[in-house]
C-alpha atoms as a PDB file:
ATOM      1  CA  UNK A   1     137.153  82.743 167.630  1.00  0.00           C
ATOM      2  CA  UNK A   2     137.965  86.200 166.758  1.00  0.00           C
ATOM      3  CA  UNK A   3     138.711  88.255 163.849  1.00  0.00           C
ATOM      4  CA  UNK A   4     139.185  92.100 162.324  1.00  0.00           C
ATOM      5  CA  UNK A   5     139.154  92.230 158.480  1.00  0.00           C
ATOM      6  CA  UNK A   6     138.984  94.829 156.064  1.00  0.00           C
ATOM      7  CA  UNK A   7     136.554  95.694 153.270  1.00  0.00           C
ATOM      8  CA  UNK A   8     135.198  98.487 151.527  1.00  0.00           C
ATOM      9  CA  UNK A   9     138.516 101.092 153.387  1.00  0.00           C
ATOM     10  CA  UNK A  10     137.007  99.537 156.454  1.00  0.00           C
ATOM     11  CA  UNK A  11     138.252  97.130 159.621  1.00  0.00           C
ATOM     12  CA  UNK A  12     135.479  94.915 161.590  1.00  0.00           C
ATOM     13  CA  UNK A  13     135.926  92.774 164.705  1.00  0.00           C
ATOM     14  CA  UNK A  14     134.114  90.126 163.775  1.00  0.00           C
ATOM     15  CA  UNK A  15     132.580  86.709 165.132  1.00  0.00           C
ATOM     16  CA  UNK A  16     131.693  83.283 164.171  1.00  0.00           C
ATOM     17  CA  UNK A  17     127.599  83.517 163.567  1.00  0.00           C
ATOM     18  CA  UNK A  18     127.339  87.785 163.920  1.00  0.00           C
ATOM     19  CA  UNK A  19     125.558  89.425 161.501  1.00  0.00           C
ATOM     20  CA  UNK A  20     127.235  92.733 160.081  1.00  0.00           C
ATOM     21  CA  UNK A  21     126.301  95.587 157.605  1.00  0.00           C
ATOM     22  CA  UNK A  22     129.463  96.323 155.186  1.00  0.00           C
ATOM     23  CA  UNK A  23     130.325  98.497 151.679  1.00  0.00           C
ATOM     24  CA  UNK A  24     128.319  97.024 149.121  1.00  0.00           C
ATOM     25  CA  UNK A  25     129.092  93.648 147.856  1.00  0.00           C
ATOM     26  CA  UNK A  26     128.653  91.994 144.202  1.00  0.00           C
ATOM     27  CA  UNK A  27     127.058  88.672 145.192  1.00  0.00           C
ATOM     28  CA  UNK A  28     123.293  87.640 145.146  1.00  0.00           C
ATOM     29  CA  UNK A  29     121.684  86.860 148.071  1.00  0.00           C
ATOM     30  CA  UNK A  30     122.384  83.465 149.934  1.00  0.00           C
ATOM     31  CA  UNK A  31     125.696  83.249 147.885  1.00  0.00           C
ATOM     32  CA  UNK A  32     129.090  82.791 149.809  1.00  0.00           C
ATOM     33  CA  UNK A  33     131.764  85.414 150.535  1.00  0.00           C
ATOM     34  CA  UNK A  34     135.448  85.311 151.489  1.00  0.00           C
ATOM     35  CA  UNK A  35     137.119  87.796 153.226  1.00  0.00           C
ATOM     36  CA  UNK A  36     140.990  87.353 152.647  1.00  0.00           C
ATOM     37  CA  UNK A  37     142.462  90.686 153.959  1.00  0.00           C
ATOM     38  CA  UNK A  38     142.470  89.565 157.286  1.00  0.00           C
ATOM     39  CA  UNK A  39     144.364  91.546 159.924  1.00  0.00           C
ATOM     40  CA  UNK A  40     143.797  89.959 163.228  1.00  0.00           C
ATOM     41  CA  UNK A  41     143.235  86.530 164.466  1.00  0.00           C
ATOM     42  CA  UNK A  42     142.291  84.773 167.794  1.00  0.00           C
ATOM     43  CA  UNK A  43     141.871  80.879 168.617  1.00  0.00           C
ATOM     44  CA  UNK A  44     142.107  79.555 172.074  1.00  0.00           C
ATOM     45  CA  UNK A  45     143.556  82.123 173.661  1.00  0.00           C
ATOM     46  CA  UNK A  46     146.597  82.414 170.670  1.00  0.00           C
ATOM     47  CA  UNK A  47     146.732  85.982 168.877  1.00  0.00           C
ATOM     48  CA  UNK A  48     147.845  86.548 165.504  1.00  0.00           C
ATOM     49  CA  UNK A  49     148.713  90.007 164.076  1.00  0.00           C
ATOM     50  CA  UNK A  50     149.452  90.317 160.313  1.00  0.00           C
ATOM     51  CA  UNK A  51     152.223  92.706 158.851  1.00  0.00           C
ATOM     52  CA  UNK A  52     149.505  93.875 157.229  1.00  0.00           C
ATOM     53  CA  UNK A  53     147.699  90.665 156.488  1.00  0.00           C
ATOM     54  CA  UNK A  54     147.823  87.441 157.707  1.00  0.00           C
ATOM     55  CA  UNK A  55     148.619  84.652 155.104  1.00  0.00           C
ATOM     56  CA  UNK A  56     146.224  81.627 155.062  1.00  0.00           C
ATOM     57  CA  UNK A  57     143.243  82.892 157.098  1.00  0.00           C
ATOM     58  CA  UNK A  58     140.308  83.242 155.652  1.00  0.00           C
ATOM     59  CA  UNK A  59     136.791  84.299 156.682  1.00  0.00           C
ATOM     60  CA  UNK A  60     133.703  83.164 155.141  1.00  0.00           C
ATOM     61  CA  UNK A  61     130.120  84.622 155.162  1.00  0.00           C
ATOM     62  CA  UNK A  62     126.530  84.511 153.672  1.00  0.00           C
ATOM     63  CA  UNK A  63     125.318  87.340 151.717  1.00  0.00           C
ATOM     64  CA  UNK A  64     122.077  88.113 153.983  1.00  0.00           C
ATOM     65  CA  UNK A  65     120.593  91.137 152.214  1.00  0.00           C
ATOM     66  CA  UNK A  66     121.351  94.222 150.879  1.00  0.00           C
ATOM     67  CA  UNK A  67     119.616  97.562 151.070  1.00  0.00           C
ATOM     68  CA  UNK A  68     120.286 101.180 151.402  1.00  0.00           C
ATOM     69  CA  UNK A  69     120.973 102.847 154.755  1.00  0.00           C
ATOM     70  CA  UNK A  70     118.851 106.008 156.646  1.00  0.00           C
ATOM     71  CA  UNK A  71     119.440 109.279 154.500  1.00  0.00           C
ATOM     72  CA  UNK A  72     121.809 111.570 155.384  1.00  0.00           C
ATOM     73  CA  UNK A  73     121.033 115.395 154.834  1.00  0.00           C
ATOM     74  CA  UNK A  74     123.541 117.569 153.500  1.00  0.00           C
ATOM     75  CA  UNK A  75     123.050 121.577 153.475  1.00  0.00           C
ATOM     76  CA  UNK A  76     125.239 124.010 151.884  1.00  0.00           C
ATOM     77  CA  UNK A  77     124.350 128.090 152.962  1.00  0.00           C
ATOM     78  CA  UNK A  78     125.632 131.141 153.119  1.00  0.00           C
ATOM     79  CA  UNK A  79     124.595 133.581 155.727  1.00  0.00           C
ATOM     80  CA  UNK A  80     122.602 136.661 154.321  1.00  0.00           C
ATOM     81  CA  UNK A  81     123.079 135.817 150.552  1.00  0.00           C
ATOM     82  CA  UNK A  82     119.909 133.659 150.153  1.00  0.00           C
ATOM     83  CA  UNK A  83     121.785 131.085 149.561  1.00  0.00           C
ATOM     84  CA  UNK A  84     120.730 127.499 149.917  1.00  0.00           C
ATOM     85  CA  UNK A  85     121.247 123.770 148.752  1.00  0.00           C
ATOM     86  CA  UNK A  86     120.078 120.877 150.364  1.00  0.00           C
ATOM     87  CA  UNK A  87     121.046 117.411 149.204  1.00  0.00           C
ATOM     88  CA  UNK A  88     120.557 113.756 150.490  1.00  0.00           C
ATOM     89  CA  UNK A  89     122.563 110.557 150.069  1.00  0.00           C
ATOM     90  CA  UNK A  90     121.116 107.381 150.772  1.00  0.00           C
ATOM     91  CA  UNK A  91     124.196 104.419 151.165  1.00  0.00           C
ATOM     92  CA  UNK A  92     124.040 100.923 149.833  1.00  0.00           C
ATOM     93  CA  UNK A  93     125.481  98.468 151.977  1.00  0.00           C
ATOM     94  CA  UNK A  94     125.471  94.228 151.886  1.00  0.00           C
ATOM     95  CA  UNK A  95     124.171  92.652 155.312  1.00  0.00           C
ATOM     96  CA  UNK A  96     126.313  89.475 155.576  1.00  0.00           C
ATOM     97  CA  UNK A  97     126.226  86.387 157.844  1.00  0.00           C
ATOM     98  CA  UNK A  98     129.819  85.649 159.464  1.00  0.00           C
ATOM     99  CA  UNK A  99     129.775  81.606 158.703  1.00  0.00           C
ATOM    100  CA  UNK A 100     133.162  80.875 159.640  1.00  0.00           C
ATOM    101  CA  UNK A 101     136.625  81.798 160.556  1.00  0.00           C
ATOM    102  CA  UNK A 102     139.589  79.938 159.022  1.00  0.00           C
ATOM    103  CA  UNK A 103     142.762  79.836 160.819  1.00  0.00           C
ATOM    104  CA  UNK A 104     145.440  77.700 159.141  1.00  0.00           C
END
């Protein structure tokens, strides 16, 4: 079984039992979350594309962990004005558990 669905202004390809790193979630850990915006889905072989979403398939997974991601380093200069800024930006994200793919 197969799946792309979209959270946090992303799209993942995801599988039954993967573990996957997504925009952070509201949810404590080892609580259940459903994914309904749900794109693309596969079953024996069968393909089903949504116009934009397909109605009735679900996706459910297990709120792993969540954490903040390495640091990105942002620097603003200007050359020959002693000009410099640096800044850093550290991302939270939820590390889920794909449980299981619902295909109605």
């Amino acid at each position: 079984m197969l799946a792309v669905i979209k959270t946090g202004g992303k799209q993942y390809k995801v599988t039954q039992g993967q573990y996957l790193k997504v925009e952070s979630l509201t949810g404590e850990v080892g609580s259940s979350v459903t994914f309904d915006q749900v794109l693309l889905a596969e079953t024996n072989g069968e393909i089903k594309v949504g116009s934009p979403y397909i109605d009735g398939v679900t996706v459910t997974a297990e709120v792993v962990n969540h954490g903040k991601a390495k640091k990105v380093n942002v620097i603003k200069f200007k050359r020959r004005q002693n000009y410099k800024r640096f800044k850093g930006h550290r991302q939270n994200y939820t590390e889920v558990k794909i449980t299981e793919i619902k295909v109605l």
